[in-house]
C-alpha atoms as a PDB file:
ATOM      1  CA  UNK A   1      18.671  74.635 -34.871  1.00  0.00           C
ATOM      2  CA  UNK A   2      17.510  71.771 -37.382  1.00  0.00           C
ATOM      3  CA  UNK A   3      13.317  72.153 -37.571  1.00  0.00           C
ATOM      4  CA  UNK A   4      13.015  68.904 -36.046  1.00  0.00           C
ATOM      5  CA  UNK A   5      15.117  69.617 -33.300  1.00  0.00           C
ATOM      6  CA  UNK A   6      12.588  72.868 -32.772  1.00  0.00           C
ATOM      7  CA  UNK A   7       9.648  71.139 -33.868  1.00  0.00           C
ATOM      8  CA  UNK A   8      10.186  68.673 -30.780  1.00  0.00           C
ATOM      9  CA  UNK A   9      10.790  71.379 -28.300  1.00  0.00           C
ATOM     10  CA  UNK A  10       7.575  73.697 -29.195  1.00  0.00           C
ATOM     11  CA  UNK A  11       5.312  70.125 -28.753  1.00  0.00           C
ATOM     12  CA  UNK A  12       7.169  69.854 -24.933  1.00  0.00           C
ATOM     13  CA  UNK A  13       6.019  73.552 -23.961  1.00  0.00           C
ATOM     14  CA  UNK A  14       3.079  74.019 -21.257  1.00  0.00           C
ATOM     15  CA  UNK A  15       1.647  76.922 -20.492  1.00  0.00           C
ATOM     16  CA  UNK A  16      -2.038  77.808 -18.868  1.00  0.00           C
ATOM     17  CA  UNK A  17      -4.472  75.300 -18.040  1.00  0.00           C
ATOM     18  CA  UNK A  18      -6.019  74.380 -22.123  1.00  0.00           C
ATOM     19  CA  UNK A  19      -3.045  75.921 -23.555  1.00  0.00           C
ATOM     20  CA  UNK A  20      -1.461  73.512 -26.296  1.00  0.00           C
ATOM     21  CA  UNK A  21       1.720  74.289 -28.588  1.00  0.00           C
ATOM     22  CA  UNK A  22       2.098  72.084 -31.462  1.00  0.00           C
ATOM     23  CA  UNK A  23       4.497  72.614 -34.425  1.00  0.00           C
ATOM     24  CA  UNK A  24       4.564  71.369 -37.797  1.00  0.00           C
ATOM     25  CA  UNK A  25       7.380  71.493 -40.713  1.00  0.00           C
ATOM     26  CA  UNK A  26       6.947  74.126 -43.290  1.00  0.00           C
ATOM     27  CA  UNK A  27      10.413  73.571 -45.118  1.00  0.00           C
ATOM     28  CA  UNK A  28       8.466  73.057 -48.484  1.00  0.00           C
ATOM     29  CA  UNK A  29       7.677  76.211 -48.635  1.00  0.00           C
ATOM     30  CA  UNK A  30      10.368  78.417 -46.573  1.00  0.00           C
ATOM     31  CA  UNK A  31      13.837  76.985 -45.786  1.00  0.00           C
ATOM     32  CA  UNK A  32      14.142  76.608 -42.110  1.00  0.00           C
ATOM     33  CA  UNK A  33      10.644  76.899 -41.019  1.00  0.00           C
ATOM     34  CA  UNK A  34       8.253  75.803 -38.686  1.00  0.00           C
ATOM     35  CA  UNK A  35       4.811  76.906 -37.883  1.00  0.00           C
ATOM     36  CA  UNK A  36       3.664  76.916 -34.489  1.00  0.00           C
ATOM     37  CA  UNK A  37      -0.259  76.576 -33.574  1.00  0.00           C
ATOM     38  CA  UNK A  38      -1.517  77.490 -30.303  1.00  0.00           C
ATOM     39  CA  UNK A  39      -5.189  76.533 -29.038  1.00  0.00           C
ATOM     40  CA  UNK A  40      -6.602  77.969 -26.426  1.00  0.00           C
ATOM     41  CA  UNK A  41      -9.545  78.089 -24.116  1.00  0.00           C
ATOM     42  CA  UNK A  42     -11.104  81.949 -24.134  1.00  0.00           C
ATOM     43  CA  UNK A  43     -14.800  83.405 -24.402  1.00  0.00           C
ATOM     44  CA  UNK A  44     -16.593  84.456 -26.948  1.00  0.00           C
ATOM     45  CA  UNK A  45     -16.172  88.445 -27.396  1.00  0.00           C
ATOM     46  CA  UNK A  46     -18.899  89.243 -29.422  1.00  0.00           C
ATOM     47  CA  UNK A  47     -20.878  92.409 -28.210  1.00  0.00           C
ATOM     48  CA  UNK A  48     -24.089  90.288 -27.587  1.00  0.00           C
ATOM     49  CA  UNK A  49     -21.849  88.438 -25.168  1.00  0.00           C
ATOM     50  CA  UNK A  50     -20.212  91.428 -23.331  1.00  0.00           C
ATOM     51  CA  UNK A  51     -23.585  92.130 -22.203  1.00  0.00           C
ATOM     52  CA  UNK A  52     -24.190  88.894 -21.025  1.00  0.00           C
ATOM     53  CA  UNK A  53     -20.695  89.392 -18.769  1.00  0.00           C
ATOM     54  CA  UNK A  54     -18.887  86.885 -21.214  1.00  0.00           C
ATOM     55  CA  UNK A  55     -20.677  83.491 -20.172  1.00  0.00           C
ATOM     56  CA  UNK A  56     -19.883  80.923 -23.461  1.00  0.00           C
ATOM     57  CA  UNK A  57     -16.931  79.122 -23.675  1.00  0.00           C
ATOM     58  CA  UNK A  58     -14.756  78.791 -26.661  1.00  0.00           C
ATOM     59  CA  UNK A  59     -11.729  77.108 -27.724  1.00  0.00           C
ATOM     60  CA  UNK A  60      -9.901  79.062 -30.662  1.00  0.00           C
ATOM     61  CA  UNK A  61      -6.153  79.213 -31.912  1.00  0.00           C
ATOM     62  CA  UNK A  62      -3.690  81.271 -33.830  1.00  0.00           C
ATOM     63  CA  UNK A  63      -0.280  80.050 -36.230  1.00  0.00           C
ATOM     64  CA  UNK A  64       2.759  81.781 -36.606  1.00  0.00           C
ATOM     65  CA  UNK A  65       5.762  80.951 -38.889  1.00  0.00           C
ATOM     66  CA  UNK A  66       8.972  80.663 -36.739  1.00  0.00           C
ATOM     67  CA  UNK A  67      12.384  80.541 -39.243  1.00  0.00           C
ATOM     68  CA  UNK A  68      14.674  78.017 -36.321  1.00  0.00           C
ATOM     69  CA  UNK A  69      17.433  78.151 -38.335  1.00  0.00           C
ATOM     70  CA  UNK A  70      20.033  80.386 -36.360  1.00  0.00           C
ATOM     71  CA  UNK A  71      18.209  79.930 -32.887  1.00  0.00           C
ATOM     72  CA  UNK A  72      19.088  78.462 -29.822  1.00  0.00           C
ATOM     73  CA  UNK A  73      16.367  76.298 -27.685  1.00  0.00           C
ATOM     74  CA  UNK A  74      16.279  79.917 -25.270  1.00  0.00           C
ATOM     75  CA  UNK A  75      15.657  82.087 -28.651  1.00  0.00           C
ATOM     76  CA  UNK A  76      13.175  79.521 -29.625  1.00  0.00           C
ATOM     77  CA  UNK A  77      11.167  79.676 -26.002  1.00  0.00           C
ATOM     78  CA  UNK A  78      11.958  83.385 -26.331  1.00  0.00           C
ATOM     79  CA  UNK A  79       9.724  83.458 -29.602  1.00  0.00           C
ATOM     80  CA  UNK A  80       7.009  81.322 -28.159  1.00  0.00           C
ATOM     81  CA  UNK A  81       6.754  83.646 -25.066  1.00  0.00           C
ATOM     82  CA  UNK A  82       6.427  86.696 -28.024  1.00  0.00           C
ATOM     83  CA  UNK A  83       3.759  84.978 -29.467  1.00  0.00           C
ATOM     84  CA  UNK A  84       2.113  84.543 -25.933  1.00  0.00           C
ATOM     85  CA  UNK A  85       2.104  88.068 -25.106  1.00  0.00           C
ATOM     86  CA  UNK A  86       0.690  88.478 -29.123  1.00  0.00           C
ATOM     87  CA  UNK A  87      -2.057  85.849 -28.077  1.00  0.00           C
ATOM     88  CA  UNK A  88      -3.022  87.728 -25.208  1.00  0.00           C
ATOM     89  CA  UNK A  89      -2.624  91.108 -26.156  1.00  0.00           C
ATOM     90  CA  UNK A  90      -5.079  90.254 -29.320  1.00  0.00           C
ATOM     91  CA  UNK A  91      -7.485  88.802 -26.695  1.00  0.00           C
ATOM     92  CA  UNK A  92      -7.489  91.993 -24.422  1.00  0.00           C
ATOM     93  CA  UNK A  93      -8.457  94.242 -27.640  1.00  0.00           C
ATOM     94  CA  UNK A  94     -11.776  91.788 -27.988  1.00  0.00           C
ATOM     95  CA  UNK A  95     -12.438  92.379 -24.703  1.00  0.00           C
ATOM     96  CA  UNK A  96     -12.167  96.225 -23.765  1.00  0.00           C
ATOM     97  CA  UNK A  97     -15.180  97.429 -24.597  1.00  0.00           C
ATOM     98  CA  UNK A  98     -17.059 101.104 -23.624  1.00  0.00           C
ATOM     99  CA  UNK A  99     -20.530 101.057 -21.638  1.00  0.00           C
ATOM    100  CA  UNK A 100     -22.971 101.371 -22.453  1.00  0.00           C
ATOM    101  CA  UNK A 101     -23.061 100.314 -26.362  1.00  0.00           C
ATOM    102  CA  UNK A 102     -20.162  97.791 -25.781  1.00  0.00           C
ATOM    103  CA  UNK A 103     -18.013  99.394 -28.491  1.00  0.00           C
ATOM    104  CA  UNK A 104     -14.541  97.330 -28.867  1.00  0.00           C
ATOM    105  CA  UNK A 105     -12.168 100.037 -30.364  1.00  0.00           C
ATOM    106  CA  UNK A 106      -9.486  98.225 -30.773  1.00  0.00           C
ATOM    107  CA  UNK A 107     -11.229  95.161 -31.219  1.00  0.00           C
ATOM    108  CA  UNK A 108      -8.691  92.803 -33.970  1.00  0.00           C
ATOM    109  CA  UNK A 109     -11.357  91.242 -35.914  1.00  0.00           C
ATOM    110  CA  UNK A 110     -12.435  95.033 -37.771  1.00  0.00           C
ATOM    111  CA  UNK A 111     -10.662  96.644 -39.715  1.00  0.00           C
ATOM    112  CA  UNK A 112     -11.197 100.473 -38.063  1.00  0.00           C
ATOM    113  CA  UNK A 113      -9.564  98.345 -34.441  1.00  0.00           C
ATOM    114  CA  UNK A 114      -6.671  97.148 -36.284  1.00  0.00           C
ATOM    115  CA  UNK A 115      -6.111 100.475 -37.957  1.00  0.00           C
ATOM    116  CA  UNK A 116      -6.572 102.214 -34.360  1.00  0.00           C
ATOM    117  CA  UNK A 117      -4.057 100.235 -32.915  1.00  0.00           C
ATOM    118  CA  UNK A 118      -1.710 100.010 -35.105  1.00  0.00           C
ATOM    119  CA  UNK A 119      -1.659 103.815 -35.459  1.00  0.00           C
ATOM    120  CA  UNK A 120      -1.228 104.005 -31.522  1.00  0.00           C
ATOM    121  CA  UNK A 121       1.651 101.622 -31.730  1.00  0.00           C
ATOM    122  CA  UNK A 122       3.472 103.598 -34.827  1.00  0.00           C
ATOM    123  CA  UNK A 123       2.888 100.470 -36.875  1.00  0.00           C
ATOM    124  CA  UNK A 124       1.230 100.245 -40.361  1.00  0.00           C
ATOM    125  CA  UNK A 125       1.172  96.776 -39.955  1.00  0.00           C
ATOM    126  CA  UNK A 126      -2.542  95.135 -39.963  1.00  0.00           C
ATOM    127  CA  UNK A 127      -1.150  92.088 -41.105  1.00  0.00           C
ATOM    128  CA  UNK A 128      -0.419  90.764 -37.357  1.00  0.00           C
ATOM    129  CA  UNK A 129      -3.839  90.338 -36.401  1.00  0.00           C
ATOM    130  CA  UNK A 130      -4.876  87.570 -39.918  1.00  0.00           C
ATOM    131  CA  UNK A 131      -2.771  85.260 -38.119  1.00  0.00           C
ATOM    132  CA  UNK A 132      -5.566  84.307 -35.570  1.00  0.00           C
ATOM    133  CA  UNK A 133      -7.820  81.702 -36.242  1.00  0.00           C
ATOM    134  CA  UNK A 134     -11.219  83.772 -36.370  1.00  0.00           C
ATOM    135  CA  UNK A 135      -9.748  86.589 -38.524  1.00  0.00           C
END
C-alpha cells in the first residue's frame, strides 16, 4: 500500500463518540511509514481522582508507527483495531485500582506497573507503554 493511499484511509476511520484517527507521513525517517495519532476522550486516573469516583474530564492521545508497505486496506484496519485494544487495555491498567489506598498495580505511567505487567504477559518489553501521550 503507497503511505498516501493508507494515510487517507486511517483519516476515514470512526470509532467511539470523541475518538479521532489521523495519520501523518513519516517516510523521512523510515521507508514506508506512517504514524497514526489517536485522541481520545477519558478521565483523569490519578489516585486523588479515584477517590473522587473519576469526575474530570480529559482528552489525551497516543502515536504509533504503522510500516503500510506490504498491507492491504483489511491489514491496515486490522492494525488500527490492535492499537484500539492497546488504547484501551493501557486505560484499564490506570484505572484498576485496590481499596482502600487506591493502589494502581499495573498502572502504565510507573515504572514498577509496567514491569508488573509485562512480567505477567512474558514480555520484557516496557517500551509499549512511552507511546502514550502522558508517558
Amino acid at each position: 500500500m503507497e503511505t498516501a493511499s493508507a494515510i487517507e484511509l486511517v483519516d476515514d476511520v470512526i470509532y467511539k463518540p470523541g475518538w479521532t484517527f489521523t495519520a501523518r507521513d513519516h517516510t523521512k525517517r523510515f521507508e514506508s511509514t506512517i504514524v497514526v495519532r489517536v485522541d481520545y476522550p477519558a478521565r483523569n486516573s490519578n489516585r486523588d481522582q479515584a477517590m473522587a469516583g473519576y469526575p474530570e474530564e480529559i482528552t489525551t492521545y497516543a502515536e504509533f508507527p504503522l510500516v503500510v508497505k506490504d498491507r492491504t486496506d483489511e491489514d491496515l484496519y486490522a492494525a488500527l483495531l490492535e492499537l484500539v485494544m492497546s488504547i484501551e487495555e493501557h486505560e484499564a491498567r490506570e484505572f484498576l485500582r485496590v481499596r482502600p489506598t487506591n493502589w494502581a498495580p499495573f498502572h502504565p505511567h510507573r515504572a514498577t506497573g509496567m514491569s508488573r505487567w509485562a512480567a505477567r504477559n512474558g514480555n520484557a518489553n516496557l517500551l509499549a507503554d512511552l507511546q502514550f501521550g502522558l508517558a
